[in-house]
C-alpha atoms as a PDB file:
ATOM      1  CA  UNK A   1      83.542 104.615 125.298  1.00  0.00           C
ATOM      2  CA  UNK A   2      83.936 103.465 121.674  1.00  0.00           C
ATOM      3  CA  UNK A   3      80.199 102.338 121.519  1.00  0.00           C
ATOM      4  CA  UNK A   4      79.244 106.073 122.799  1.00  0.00           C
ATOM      5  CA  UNK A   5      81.484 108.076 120.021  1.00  0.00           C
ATOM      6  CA  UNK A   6      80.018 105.364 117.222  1.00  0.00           C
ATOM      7  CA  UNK A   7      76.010 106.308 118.248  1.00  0.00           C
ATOM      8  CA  UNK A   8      77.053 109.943 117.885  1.00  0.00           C
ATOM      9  CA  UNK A   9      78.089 109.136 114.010  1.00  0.00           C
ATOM     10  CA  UNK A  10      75.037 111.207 112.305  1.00  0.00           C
ATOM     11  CA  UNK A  11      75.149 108.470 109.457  1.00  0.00           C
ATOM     12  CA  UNK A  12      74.147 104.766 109.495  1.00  0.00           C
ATOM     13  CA  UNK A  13      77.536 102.649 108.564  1.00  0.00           C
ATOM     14  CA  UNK A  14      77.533 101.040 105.035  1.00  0.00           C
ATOM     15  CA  UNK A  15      78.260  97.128 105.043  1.00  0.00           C
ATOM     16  CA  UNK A  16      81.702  98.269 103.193  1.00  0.00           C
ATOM     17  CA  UNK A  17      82.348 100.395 106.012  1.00  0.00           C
ATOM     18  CA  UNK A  18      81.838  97.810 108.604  1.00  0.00           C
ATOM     19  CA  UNK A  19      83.885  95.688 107.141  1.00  0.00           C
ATOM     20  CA  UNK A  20      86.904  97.829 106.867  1.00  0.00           C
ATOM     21  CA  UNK A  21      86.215  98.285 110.267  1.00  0.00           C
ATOM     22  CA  UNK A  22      86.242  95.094 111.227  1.00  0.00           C
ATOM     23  CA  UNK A  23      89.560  94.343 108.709  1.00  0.00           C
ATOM     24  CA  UNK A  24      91.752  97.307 110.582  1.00  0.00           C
ATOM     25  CA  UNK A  25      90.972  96.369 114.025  1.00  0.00           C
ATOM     26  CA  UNK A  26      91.979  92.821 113.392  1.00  0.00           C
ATOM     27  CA  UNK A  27      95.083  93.930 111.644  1.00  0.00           C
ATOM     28  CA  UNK A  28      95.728  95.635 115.087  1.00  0.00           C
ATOM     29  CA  UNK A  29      95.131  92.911 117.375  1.00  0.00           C
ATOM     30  CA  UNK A  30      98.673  91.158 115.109  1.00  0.00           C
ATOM     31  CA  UNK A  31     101.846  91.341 116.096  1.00  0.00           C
ATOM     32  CA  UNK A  32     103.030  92.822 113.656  1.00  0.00           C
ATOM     33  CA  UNK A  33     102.665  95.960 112.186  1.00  0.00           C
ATOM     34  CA  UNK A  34      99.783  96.943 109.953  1.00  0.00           C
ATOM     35  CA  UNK A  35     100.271  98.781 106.388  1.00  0.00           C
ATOM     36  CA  UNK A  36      96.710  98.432 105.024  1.00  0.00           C
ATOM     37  CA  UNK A  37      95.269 100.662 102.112  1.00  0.00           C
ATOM     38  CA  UNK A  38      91.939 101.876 102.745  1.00  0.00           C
ATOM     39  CA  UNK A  39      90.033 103.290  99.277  1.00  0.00           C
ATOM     40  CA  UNK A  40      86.830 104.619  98.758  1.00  0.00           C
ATOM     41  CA  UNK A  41      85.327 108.064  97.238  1.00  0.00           C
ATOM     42  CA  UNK A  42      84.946 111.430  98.657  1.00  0.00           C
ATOM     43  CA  UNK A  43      82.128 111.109 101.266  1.00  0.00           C
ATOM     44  CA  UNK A  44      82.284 107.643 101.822  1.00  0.00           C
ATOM     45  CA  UNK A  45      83.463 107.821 105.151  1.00  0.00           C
ATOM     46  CA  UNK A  46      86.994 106.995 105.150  1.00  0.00           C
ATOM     47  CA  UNK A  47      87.397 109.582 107.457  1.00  0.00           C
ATOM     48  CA  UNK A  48      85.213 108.440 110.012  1.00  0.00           C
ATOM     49  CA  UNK A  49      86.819 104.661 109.795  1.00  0.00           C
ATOM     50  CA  UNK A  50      90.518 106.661 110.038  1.00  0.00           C
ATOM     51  CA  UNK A  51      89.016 108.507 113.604  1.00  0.00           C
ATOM     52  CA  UNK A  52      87.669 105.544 115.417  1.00  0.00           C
ATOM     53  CA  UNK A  53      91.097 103.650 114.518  1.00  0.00           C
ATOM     54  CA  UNK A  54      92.787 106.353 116.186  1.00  0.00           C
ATOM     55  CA  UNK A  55      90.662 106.294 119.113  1.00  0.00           C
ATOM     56  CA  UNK A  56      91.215 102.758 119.791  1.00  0.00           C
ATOM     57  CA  UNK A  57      94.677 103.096 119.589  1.00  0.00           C
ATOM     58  CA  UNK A  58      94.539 105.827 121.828  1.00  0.00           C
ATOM     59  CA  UNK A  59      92.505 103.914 124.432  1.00  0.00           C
ATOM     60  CA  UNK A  60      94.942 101.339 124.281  1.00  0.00           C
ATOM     61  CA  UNK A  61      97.733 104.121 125.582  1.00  0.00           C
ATOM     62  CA  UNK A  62      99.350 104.805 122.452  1.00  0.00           C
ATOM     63  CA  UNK A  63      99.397 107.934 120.348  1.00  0.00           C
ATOM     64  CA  UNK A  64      97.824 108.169 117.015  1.00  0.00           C
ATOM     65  CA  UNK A  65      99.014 110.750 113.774  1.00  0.00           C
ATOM     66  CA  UNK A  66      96.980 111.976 110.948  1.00  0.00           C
ATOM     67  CA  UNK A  67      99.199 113.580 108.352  1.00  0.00           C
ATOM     68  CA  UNK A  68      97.294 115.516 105.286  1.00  0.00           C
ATOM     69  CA  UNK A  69      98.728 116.893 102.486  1.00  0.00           C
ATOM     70  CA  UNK A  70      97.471 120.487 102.876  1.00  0.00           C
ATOM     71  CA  UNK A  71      96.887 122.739 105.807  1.00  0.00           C
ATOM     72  CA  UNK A  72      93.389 122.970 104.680  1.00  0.00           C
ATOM     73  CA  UNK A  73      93.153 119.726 104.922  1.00  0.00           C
ATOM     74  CA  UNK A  74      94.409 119.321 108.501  1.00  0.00           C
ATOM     75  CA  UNK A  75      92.073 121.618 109.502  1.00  0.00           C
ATOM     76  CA  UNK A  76      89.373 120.143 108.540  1.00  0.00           C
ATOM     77  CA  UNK A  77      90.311 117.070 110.403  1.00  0.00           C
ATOM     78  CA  UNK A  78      91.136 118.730 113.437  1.00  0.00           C
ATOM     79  CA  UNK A  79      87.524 119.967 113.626  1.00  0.00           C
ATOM     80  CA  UNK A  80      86.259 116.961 113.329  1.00  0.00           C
ATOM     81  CA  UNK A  81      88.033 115.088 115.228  1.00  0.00           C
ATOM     82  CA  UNK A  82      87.482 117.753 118.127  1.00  0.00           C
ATOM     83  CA  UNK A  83      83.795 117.964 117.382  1.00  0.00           C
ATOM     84  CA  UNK A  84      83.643 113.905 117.130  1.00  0.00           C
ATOM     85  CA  UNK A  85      85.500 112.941 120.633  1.00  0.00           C
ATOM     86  CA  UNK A  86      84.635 116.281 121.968  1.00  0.00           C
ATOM     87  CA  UNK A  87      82.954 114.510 125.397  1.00  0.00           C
ATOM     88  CA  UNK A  88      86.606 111.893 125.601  1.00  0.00           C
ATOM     89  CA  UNK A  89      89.812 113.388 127.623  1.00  0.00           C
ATOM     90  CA  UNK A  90      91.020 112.762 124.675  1.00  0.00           C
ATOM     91  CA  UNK A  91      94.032 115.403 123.689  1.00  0.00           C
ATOM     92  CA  UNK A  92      94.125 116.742 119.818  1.00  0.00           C
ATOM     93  CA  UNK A  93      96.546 118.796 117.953  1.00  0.00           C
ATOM     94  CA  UNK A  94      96.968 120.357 115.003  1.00  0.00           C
ATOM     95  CA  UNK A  95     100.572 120.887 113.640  1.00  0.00           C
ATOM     96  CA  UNK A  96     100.864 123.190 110.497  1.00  0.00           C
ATOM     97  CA  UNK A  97     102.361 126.577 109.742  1.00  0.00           C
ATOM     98  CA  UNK A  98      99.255 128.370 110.873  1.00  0.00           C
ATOM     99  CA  UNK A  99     100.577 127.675 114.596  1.00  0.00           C
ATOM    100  CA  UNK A 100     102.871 130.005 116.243  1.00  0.00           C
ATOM    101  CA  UNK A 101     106.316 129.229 117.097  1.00  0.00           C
ATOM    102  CA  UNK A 102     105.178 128.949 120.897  1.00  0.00           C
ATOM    103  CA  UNK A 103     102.149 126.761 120.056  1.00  0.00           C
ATOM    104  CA  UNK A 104     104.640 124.514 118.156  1.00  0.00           C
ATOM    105  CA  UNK A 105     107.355 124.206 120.826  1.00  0.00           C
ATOM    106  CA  UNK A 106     104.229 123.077 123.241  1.00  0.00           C
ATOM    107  CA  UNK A 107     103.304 120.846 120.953  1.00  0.00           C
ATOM    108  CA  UNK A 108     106.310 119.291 120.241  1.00  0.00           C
ATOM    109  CA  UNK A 109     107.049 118.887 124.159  1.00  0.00           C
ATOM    110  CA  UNK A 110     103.984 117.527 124.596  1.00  0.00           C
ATOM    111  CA  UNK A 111     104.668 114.927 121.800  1.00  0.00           C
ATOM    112  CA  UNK A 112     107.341 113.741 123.313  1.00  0.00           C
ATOM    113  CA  UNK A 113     106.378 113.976 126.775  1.00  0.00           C
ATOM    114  CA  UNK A 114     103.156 111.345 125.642  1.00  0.00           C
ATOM    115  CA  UNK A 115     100.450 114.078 126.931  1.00  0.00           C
ATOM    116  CA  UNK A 116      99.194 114.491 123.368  1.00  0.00           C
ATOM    117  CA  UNK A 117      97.069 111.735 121.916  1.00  0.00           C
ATOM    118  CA  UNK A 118      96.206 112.218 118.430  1.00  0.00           C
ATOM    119  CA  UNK A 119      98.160 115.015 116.205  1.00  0.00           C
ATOM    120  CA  UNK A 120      97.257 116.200 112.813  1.00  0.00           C
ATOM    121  CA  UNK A 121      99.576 117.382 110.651  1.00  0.00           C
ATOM    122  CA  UNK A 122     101.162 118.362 107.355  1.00  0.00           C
ATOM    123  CA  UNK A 123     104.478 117.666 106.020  1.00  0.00           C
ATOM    124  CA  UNK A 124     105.692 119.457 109.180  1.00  0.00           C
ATOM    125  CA  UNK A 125     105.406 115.600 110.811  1.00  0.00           C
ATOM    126  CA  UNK A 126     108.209 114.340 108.674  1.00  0.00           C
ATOM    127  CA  UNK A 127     110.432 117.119 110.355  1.00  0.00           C
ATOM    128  CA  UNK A 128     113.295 115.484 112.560  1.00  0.00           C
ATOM    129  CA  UNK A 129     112.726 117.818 115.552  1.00  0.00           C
ATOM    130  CA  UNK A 130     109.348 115.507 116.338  1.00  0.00           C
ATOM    131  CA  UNK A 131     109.682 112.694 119.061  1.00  0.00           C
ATOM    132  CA  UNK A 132     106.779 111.172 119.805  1.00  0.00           C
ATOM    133  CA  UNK A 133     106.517 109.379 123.090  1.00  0.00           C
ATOM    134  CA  UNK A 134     104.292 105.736 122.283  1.00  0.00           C
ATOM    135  CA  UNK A 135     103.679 105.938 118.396  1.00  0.00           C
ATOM    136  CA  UNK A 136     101.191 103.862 117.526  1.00  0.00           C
ATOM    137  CA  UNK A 137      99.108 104.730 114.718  1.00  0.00           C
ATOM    138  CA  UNK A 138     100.198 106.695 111.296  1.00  0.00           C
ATOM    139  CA  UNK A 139      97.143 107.682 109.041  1.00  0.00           C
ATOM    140  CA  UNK A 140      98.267 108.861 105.279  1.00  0.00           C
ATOM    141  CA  UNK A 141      95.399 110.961 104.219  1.00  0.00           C
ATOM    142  CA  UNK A 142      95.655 111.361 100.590  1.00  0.00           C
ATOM    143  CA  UNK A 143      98.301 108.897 100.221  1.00  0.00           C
ATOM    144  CA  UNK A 144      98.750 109.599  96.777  1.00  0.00           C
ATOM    145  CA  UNK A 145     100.219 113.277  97.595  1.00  0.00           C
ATOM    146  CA  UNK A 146     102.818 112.079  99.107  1.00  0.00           C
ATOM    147  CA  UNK A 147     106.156 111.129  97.509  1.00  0.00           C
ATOM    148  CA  UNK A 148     107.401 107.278  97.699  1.00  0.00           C
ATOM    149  CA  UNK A 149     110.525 108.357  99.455  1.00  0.00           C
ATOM    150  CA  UNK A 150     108.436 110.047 101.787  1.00  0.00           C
ATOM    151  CA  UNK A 151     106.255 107.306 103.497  1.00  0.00           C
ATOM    152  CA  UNK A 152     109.596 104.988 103.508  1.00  0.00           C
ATOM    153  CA  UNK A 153     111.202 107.434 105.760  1.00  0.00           C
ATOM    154  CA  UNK A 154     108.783 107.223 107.771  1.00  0.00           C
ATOM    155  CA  UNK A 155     108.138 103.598 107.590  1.00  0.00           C
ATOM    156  CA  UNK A 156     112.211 103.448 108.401  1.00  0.00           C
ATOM    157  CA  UNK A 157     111.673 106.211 111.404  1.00  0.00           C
ATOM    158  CA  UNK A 158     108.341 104.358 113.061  1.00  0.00           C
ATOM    159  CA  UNK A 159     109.168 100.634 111.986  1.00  0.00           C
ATOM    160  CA  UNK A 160     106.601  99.118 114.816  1.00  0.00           C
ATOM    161  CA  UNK A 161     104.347 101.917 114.082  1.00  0.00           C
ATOM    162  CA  UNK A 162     100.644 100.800 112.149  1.00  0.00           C
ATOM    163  CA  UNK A 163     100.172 102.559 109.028  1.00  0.00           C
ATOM    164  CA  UNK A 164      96.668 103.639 107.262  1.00  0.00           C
ATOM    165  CA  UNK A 165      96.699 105.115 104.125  1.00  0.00           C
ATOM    166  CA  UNK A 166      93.636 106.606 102.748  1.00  0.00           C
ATOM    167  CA  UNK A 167      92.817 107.546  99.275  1.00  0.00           C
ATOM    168  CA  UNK A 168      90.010 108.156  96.659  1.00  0.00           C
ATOM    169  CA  UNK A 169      92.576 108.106  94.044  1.00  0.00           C
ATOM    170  CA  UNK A 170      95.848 105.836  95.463  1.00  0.00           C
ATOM    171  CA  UNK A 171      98.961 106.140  92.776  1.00  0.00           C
ATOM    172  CA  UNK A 172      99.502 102.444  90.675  1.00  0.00           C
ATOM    173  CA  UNK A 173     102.148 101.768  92.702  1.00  0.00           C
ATOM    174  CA  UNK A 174      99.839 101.470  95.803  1.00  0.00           C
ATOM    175  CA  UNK A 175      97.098  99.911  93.613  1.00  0.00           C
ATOM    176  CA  UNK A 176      99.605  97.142  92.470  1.00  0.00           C
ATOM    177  CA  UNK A 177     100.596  96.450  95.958  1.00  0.00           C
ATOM    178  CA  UNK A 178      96.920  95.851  96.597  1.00  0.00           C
ATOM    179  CA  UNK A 179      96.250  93.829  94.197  1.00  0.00           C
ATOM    180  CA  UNK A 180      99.102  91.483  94.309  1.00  0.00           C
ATOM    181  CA  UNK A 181      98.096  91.178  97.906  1.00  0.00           C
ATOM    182  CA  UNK A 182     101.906  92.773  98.829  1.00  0.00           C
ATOM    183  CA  UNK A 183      99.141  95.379 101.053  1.00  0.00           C
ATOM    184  CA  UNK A 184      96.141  94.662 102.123  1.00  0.00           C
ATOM    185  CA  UNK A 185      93.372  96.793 101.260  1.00  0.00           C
ATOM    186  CA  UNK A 186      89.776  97.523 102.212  1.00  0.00           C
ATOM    187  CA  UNK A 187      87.677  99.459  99.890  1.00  0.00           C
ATOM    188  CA  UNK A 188      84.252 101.440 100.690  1.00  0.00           C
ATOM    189  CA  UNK A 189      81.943 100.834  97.737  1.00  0.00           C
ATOM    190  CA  UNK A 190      78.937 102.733  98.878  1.00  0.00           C
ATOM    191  CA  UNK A 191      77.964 106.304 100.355  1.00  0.00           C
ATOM    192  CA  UNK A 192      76.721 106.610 103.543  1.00  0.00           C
ATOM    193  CA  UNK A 193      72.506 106.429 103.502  1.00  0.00           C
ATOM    194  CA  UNK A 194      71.253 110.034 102.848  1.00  0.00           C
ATOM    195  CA  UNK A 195      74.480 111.224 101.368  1.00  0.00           C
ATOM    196  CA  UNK A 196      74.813 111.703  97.630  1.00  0.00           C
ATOM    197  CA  UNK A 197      77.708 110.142  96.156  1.00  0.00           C
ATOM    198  CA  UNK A 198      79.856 112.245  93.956  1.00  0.00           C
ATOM    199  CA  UNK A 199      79.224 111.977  89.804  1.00  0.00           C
ATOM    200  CA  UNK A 200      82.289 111.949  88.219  1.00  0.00           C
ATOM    201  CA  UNK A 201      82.287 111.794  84.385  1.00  0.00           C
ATOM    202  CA  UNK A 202      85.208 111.537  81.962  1.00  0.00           C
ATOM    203  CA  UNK A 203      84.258 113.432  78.483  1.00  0.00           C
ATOM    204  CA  UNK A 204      85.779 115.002  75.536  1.00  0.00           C
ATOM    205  CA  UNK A 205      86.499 119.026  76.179  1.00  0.00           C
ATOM    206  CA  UNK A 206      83.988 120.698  75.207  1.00  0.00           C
ATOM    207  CA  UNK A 207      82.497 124.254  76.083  1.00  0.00           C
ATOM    208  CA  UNK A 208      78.948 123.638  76.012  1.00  0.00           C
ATOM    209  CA  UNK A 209      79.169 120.952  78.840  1.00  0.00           C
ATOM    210  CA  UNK A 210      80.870 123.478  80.909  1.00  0.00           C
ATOM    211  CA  UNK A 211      78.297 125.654  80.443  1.00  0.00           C
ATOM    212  CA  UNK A 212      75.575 123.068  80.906  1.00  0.00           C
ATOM    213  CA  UNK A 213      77.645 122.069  84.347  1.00  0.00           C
ATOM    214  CA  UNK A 214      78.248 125.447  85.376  1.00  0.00           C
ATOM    215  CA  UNK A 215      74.684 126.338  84.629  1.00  0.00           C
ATOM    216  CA  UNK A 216      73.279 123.332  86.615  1.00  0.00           C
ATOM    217  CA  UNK A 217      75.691 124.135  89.814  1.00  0.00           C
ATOM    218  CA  UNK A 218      74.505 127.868  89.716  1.00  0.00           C
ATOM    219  CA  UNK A 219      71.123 127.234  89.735  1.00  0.00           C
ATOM    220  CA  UNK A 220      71.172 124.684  93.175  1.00  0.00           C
ATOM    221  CA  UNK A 221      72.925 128.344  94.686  1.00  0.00           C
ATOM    222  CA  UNK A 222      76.653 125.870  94.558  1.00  0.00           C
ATOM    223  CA  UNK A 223      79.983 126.689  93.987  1.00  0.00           C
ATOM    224  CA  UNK A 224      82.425 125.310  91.085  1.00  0.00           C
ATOM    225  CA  UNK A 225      86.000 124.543  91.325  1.00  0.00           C
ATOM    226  CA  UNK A 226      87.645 124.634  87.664  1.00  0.00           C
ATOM    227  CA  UNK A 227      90.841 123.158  87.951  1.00  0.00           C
ATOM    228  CA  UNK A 228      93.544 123.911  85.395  1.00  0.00           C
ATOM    229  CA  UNK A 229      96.513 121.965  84.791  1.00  0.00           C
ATOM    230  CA  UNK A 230      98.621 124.884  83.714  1.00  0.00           C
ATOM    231  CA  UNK A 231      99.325 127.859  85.892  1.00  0.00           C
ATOM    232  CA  UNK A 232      99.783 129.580  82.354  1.00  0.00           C
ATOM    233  CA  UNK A 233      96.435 128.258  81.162  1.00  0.00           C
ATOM    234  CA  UNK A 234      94.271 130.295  83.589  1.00  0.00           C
ATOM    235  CA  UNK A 235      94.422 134.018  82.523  1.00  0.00           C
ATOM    236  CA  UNK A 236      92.687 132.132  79.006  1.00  0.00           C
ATOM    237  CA  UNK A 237      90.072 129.894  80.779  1.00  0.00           C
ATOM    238  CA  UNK A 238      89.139 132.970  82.934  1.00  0.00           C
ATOM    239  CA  UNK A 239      88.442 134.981  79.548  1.00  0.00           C
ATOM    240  CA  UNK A 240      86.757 131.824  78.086  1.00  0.00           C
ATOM    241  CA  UNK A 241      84.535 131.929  81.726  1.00  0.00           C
ATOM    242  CA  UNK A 242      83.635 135.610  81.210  1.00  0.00           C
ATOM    243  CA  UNK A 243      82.266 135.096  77.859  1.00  0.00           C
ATOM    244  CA  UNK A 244      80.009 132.652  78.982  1.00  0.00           C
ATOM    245  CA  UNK A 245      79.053 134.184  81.941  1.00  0.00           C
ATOM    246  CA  UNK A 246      80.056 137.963  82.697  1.00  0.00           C
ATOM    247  CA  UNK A 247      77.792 137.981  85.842  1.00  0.00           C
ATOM    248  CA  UNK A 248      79.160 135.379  87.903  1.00  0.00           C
ATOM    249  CA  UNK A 249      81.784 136.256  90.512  1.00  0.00           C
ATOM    250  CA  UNK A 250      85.159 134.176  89.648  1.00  0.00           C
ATOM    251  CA  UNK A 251      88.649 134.313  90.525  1.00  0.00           C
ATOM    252  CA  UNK A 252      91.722 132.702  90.131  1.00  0.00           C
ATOM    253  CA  UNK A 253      94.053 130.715  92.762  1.00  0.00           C
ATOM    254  CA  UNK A 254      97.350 129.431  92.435  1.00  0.00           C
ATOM    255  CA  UNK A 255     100.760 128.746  94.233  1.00  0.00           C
ATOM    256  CA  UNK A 256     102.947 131.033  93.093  1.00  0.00           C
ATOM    257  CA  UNK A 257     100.727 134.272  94.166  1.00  0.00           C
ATOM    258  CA  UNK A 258     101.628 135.443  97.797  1.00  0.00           C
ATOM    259  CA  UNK A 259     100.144 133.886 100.765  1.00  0.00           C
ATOM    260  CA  UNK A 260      97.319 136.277 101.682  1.00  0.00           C
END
């Protein structure tokens, strides 16, 4: 079953993917239970290393639990992970506030009942209404996002449980554990062949490489994300935008305007 749902991965793995591979399903085989980091940049595959950990936890009759940060997020997943084991009897979930109450309560029952395998969810997992029935996996997407406090109360409500924590970014505190071996970690170092890594670049602020970047992005027909770190700030950087360029659609996004 497992070799089937790894042919059908549309990307060769990396050697840094094997191994982490390799690392998390010997951490599995212990007796005791796993807390391993696993880092590696956006498109590197962490997610595919996260689903075929859940899957052979799941074949092994336990129940596995993504939690992301955002509901976007968990979305995302849950399309994948439908699309990826879509041939499997395999039973996925998603748990956010885009399901109904009813969809919820069946969810929930069949949590606790064990007839749902793998569930992926927001924050709404750290709710004390959920019982799952065989726990056995807990993937931390986006580790960072999530408060200290947080992952011990769950580490204190699923002690036996194996934990995964993914990150592109992972807070020092995480990093330190790492590196003083207190957590072991597995880090992807290369994209998948055929898939651009990202370029990330750290510069001085300065208006005429935004409008070199901008410029660039427009011209492949993509799409730029300007991220502000003040909700205050973004009335001015929207002016600033329109100077530059009046033609270009924009619009501003932010947590304090309503929901639709």
């Amino acid at each position: 079953i497992e070799k089937e749902v790894w042919d059908s991965f549309p990307f060769e793995e990396t050697p840094s993917q094997r191994r982490a591979i390799k690392e998390i399903f010997d951490d599995l085989k212990k007796p005791e239970p796993m807390e391993r980091l696993l880092v590696g940049d956006v498109g590197f595959g962490k997610t595919e290393i996260a689903l075929r950990a859940a899957l052979r936890v799941v074949l092994n009759g336990k129940q596995a639990a993504l939690l992301a940060p955002t509901t976007v997020l968990a979305d995302q997943h849950s399309q994948v992970f439908k699309e990826r084991l879509a041939k499997l009897p395999v039973k996925i979930e998603r748990l956010s506030r885009l399901e109904s109450s009813l969809k919820t309560k069946q969810i929930l029952k069949e949590l606790y009942e064990g007839n749902l395998d793998i569930t992926i969810s927001t924050h709404r997992i750290l709710s004390k209404d959920i019982a799952f029935k065989n726990l056995g996996l807990l993937i931390i997407d986006e580790e960072q996002r999530f408060g200290v406090r947080q992952k011990e109360e769950l580490k204190k409500r699923y002690p036996n449980v194996d934990i995964l924590l993914l990150s592109a970014t992972p807070i020092p505190r995480t990093l330190s554990f790492a590196i003083s071996n207190i957590r072991p970690m597995s880090a992807l170092y290369e994209a998948p062949f055929g898939r651009q890594a990202p370029q990330t670049f750290v510069l001085p602020r300065s208006d005429k490489i935004i409008r070199e970047a901008i410029v660039k992005e427009i011209a492949d027909n993509g799409q730029v994300y300007y991220l502000a770190n003040r909700i205050r700030k973004i009335p001015e950087i929207i002016e600033r935008l329109n100077k530059m360029f009046p033609k270009i659609k924009k619009n501003a996004l932010h947590g304090r305007m309503s929901e639709k």
